[in-house]
Protein backbone atom coordinates (compact mmCIF):
# COMPACT_ATOMS: atom_id res chain seq x y z
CA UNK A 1 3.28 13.96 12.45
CA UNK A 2 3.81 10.59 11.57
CA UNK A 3 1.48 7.53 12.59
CA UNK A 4 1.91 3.58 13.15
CA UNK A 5 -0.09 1.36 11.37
CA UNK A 6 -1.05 0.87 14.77
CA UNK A 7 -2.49 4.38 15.23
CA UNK A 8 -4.61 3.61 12.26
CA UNK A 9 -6.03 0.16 12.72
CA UNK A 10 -9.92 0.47 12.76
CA UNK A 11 -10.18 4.18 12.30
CA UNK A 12 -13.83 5.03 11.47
CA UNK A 13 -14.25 6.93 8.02
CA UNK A 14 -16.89 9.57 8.66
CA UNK A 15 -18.55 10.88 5.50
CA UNK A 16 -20.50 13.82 5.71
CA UNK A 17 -23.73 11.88 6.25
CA UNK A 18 -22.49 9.31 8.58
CA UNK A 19 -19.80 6.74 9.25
CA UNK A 20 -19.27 4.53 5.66
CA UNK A 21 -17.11 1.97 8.01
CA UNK A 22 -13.97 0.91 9.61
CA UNK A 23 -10.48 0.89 7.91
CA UNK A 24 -8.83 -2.40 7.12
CA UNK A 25 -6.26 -2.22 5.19
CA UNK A 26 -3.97 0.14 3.00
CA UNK A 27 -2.98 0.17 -0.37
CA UNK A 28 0.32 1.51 -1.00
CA UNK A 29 2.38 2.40 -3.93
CA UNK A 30 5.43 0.14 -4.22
CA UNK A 31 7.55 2.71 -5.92
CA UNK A 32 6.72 6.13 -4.28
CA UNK A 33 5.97 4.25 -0.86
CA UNK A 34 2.77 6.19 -0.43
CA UNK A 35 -0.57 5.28 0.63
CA UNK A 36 -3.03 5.51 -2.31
CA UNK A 37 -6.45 4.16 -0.85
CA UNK A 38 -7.80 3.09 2.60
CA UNK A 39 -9.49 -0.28 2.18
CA UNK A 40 -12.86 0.13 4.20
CA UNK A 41 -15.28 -2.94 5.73
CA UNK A 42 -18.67 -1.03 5.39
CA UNK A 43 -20.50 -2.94 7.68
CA UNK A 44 -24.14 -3.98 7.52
CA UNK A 45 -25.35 -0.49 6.18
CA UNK A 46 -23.66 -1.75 2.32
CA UNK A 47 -23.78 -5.80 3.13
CA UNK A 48 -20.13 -5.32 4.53
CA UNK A 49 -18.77 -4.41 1.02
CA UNK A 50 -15.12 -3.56 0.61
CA UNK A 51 -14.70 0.05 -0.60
CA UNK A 52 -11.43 1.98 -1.40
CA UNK A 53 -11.27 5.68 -0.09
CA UNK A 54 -8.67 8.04 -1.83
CA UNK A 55 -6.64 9.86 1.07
CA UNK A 56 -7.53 12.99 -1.49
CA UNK A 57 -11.39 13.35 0.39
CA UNK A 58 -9.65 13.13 3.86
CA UNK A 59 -10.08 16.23 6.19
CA UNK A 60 -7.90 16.71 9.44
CA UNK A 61 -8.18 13.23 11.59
CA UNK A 62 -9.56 13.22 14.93
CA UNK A 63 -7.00 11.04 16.33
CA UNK A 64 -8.16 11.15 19.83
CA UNK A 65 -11.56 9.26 18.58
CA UNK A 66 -10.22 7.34 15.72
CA UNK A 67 -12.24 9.24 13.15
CA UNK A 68 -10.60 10.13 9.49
CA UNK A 69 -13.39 12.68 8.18
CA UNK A 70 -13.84 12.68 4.39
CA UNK A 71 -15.64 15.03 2.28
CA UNK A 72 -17.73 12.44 0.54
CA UNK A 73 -21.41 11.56 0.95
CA UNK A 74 -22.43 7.54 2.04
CA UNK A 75 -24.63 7.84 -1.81
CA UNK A 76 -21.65 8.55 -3.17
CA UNK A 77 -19.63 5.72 -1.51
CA UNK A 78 -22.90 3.04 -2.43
CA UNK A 79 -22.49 4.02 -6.01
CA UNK A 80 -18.81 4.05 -6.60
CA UNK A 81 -17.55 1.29 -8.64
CA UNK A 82 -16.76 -1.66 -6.97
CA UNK A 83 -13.39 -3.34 -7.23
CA UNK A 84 -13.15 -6.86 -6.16
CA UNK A 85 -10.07 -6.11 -3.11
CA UNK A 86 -8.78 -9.91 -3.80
CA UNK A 87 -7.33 -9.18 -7.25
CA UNK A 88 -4.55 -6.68 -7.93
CA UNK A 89 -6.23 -3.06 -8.61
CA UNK A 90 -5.41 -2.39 -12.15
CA UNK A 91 -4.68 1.35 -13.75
CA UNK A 92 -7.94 1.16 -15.50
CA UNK A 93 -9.92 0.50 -11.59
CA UNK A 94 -8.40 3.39 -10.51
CA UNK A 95 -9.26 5.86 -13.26
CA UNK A 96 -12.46 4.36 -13.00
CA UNK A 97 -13.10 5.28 -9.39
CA UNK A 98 -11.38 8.73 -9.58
CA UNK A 99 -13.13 9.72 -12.36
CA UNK A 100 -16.47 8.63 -10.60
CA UNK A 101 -15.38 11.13 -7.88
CA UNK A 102 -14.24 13.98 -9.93
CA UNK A 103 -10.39 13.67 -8.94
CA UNK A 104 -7.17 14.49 -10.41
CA UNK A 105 -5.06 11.61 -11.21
CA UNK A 106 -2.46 11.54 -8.78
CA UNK A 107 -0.01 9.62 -11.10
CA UNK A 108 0.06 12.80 -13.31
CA UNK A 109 3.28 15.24 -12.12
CA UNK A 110 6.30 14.74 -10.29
CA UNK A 111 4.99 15.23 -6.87
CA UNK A 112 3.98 12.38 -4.32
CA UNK A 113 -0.04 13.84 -5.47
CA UNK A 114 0.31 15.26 -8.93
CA UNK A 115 2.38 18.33 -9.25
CA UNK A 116 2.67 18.32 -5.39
CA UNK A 117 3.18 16.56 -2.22
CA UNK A 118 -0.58 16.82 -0.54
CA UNK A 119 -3.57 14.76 -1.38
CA UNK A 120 -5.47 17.41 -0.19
CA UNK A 121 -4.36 19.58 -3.36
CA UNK A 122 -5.83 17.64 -5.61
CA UNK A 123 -9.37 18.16 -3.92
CA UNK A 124 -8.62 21.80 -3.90
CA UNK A 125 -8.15 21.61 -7.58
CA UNK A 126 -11.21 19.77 -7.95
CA UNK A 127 -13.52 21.94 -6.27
CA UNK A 128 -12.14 25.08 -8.29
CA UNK A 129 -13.05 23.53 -11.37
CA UNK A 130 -17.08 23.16 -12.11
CA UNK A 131 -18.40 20.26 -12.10
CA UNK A 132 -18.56 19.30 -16.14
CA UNK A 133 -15.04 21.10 -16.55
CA UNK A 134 -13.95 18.65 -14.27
CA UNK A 135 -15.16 15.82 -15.67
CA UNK A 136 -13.79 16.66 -19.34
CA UNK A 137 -10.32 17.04 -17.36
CA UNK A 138 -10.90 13.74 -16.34
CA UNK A 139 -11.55 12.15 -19.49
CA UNK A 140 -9.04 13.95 -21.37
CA UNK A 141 -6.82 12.42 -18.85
CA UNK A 142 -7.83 8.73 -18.63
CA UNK A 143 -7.74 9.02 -22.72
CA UNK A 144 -3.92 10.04 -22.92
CA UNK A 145 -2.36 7.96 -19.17
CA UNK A 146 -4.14 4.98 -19.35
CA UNK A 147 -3.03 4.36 -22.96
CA UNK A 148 0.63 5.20 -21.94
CA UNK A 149 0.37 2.82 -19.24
CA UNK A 150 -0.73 0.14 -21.73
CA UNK A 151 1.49 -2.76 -20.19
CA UNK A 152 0.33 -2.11 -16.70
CA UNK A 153 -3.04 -2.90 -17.02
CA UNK A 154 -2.71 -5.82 -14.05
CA UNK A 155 -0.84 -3.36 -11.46
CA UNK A 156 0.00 -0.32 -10.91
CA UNK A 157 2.46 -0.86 -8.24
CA UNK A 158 -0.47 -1.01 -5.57
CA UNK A 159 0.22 -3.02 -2.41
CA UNK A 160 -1.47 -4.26 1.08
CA UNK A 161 0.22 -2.39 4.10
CA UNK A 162 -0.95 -5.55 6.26
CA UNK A 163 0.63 -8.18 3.65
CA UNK A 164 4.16 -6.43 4.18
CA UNK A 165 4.43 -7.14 7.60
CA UNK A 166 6.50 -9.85 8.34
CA UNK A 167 9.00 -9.44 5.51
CA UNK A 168 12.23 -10.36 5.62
CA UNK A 169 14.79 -8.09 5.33
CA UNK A 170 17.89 -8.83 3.64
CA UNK A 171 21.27 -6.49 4.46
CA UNK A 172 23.89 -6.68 1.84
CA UNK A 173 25.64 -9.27 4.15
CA UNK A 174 22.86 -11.48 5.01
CA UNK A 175 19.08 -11.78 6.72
CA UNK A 176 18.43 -8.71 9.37
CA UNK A 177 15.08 -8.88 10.48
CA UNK A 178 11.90 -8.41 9.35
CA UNK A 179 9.26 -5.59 9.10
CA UNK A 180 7.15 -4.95 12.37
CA UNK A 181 5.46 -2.05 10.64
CA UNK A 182 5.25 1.28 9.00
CA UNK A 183 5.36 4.58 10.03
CA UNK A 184 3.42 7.50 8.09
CA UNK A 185 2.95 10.73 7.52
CA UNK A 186 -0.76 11.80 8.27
CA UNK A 187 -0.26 14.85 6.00
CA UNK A 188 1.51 13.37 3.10
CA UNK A 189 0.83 10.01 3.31
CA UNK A 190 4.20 9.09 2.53
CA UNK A 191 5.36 5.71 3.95
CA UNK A 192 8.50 7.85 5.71
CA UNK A 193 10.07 4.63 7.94
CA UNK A 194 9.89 0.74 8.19
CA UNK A 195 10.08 -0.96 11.34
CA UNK A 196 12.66 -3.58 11.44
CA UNK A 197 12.57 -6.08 14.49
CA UNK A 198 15.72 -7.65 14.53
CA UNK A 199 14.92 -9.95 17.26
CA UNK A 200 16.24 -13.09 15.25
CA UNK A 201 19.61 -11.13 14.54
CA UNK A 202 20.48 -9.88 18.05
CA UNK A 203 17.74 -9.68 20.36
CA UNK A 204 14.83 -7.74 20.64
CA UNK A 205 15.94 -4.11 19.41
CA UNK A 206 13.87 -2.17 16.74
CA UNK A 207 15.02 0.61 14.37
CA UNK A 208 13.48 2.64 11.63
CA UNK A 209 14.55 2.44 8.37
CA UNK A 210 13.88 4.85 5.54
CA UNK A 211 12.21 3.60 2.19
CA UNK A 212 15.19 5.17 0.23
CA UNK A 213 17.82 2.32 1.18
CA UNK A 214 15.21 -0.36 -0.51
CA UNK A 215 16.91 -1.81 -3.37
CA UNK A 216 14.34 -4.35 -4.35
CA UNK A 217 10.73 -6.19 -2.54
CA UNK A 218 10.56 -9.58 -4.11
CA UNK A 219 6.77 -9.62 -3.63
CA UNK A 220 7.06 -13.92 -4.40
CA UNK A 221 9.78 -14.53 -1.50
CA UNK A 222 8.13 -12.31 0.80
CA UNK A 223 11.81 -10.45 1.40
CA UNK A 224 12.68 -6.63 1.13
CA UNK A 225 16.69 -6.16 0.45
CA UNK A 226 18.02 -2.98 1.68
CA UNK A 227 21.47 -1.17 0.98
CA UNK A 228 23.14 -1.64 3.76
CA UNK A 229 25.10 -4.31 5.68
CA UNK A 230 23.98 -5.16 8.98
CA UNK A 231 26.24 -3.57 11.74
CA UNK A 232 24.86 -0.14 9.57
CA UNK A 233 21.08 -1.10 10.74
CA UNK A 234 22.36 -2.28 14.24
CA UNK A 235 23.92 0.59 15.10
CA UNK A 236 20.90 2.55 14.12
CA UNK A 237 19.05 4.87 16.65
CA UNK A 238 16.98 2.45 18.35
CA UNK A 239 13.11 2.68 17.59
CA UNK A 240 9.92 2.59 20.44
CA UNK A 241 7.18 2.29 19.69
CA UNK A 242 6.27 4.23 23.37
CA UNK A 243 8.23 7.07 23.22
CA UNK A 244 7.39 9.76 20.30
CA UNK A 245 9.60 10.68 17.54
CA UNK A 246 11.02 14.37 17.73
CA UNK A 247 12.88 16.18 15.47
CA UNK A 248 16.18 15.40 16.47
CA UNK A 249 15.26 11.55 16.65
CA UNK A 250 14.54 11.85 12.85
CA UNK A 251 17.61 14.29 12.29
CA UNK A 252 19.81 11.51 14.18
CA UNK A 253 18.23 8.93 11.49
CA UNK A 254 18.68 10.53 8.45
CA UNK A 255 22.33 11.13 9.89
CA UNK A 256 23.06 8.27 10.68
CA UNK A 257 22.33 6.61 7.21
CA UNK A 258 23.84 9.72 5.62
CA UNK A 259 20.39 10.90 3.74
CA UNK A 260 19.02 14.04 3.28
CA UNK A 261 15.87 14.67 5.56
CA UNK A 262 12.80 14.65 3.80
CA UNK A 263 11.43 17.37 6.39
CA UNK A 264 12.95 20.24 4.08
CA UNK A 265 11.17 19.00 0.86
CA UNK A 266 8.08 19.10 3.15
CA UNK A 267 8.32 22.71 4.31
CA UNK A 268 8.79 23.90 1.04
CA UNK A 269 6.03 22.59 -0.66
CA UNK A 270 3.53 23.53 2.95
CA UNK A 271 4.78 27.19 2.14
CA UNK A 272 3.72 26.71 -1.89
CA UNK A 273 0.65 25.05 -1.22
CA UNK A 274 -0.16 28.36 0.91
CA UNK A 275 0.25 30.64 -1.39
């Protein structure tokens, strides 16, 4: 299923104990395009501290309610590591906090989430190992990746959701549009679609845009160049934000800009993760 940033403005994040606070933001990764951390405003409960939630705790949303239930306890959230949100999060932050939490690193494998495509997995894994074994996994790992990535130290490729909006997007043949939004999946996390407006092109009409025809974000010009030339992304399936995607929508997409459909890579990996 996939979601709107829309859909996910001011979800609460449940803990087990209680509600830690509302999301604000989302940091993605600018290479994979997948969320890596919800950005949460606490509230009064932790003097409205910013925290950063790994999507590897969340449980199945409650989308009806806005609740994203996470398998974390509001102690453990008031003794994580804090990370000052206005500077870039560094390699070193993050194997900070998902040490502090027991976790996997993510960044290790091919998959979106380690050797696969589900946050979720990683929790799994984390839970079958005990507690100390864990932690020595952990350590062995922040030892060997955060040497290797050395000349990262300032970023890791992590970006605010909310600062993209309002890029412009640059065809092959000049300006397009600019991004109205994103469109996830809940289960992957995956950044599958940007929403182009191209009002200030030709009037009003929205399409969807897969992360796979990005050929460079200039993070300093505020632009994202895509390629394609612009009577490709006009003639695009048209995108609203009313109506909700189906199969076939998607299928007409990925047609349309002659891709594969991610959908397939999907299945496969539900059925391994299964087993």
């Amino acid at each position: 299923m996939l979601r709107s940033m829309k859909d996910l403005e001011n979800c609460a994040i449940a803990a087990t104990d209680g509600v830690i606070g509302k999301e604000k933001d989302f940091l993605f990764d600018d290479l994979a395009w997948v969320i890596r951390y919800f950005v949460v405003e606490t509230g009064s409960w932790l003097s409205s501290r910013q925290v950063l939630i790994s999507p590897i705790a969340v449980q199945k949303p409650n989308w009806i309610e806005k609740i994203l239930p996470v398998l974390i306890s509001k102690e453990q959230v008031k003794n994580s590591p804090t990370i000052d949100n206005d500077k870039p999060v560094s390699r070193q932050n993050e194997a900070s906090l998902l040490d502090y939490y027991g976790y996997p690193y993510y960044w290790v494998g091919e998959g979106f989430w380690g050797g696969g495509i589900y946050p979720y997995l990683l929790y799994r894994d984390h839970q079958h190992l005990p507690h100390t074994e864990a932690g020595a996994r952990s350590a062995q790992l922040t030892h060997h990746n955060v040497k290797s990535e050395d000349n990262k130290k300032a970023d890791p490729n992590l970006r605010s959701c909310k600062e993209v909006i309002g890029y412009h997007i640059n065809a092959n043949d000049g300006d397009i549009g600019h991004v109205s939004g994103l469109l996830v999946e809940e289960t992957t996390w995956a950044v599958r679609y940007l929403i182009i407006d191209t009002s200030n092109w030709w009037g009003g009409h929205k399409v969807l845009v897969p992360p796979e025809w990005i050929s460079e974000v200039c993070w300093l010009d505020n632009t994202i160049s895509v390629d394609l030339n612009r009577q490709v992304i006009k003639d695009a399936p048209e995108y609203d934000y009313n109506l909700q995607i189906t199969p076939e929508f998607e299928t007409a997409i990925y047609q349309h800009y002659e891709l594969a459909g991610y959908w397939a890579k999907v299945a496969k990996a539900k059925k391994l993760a299964t087993n």
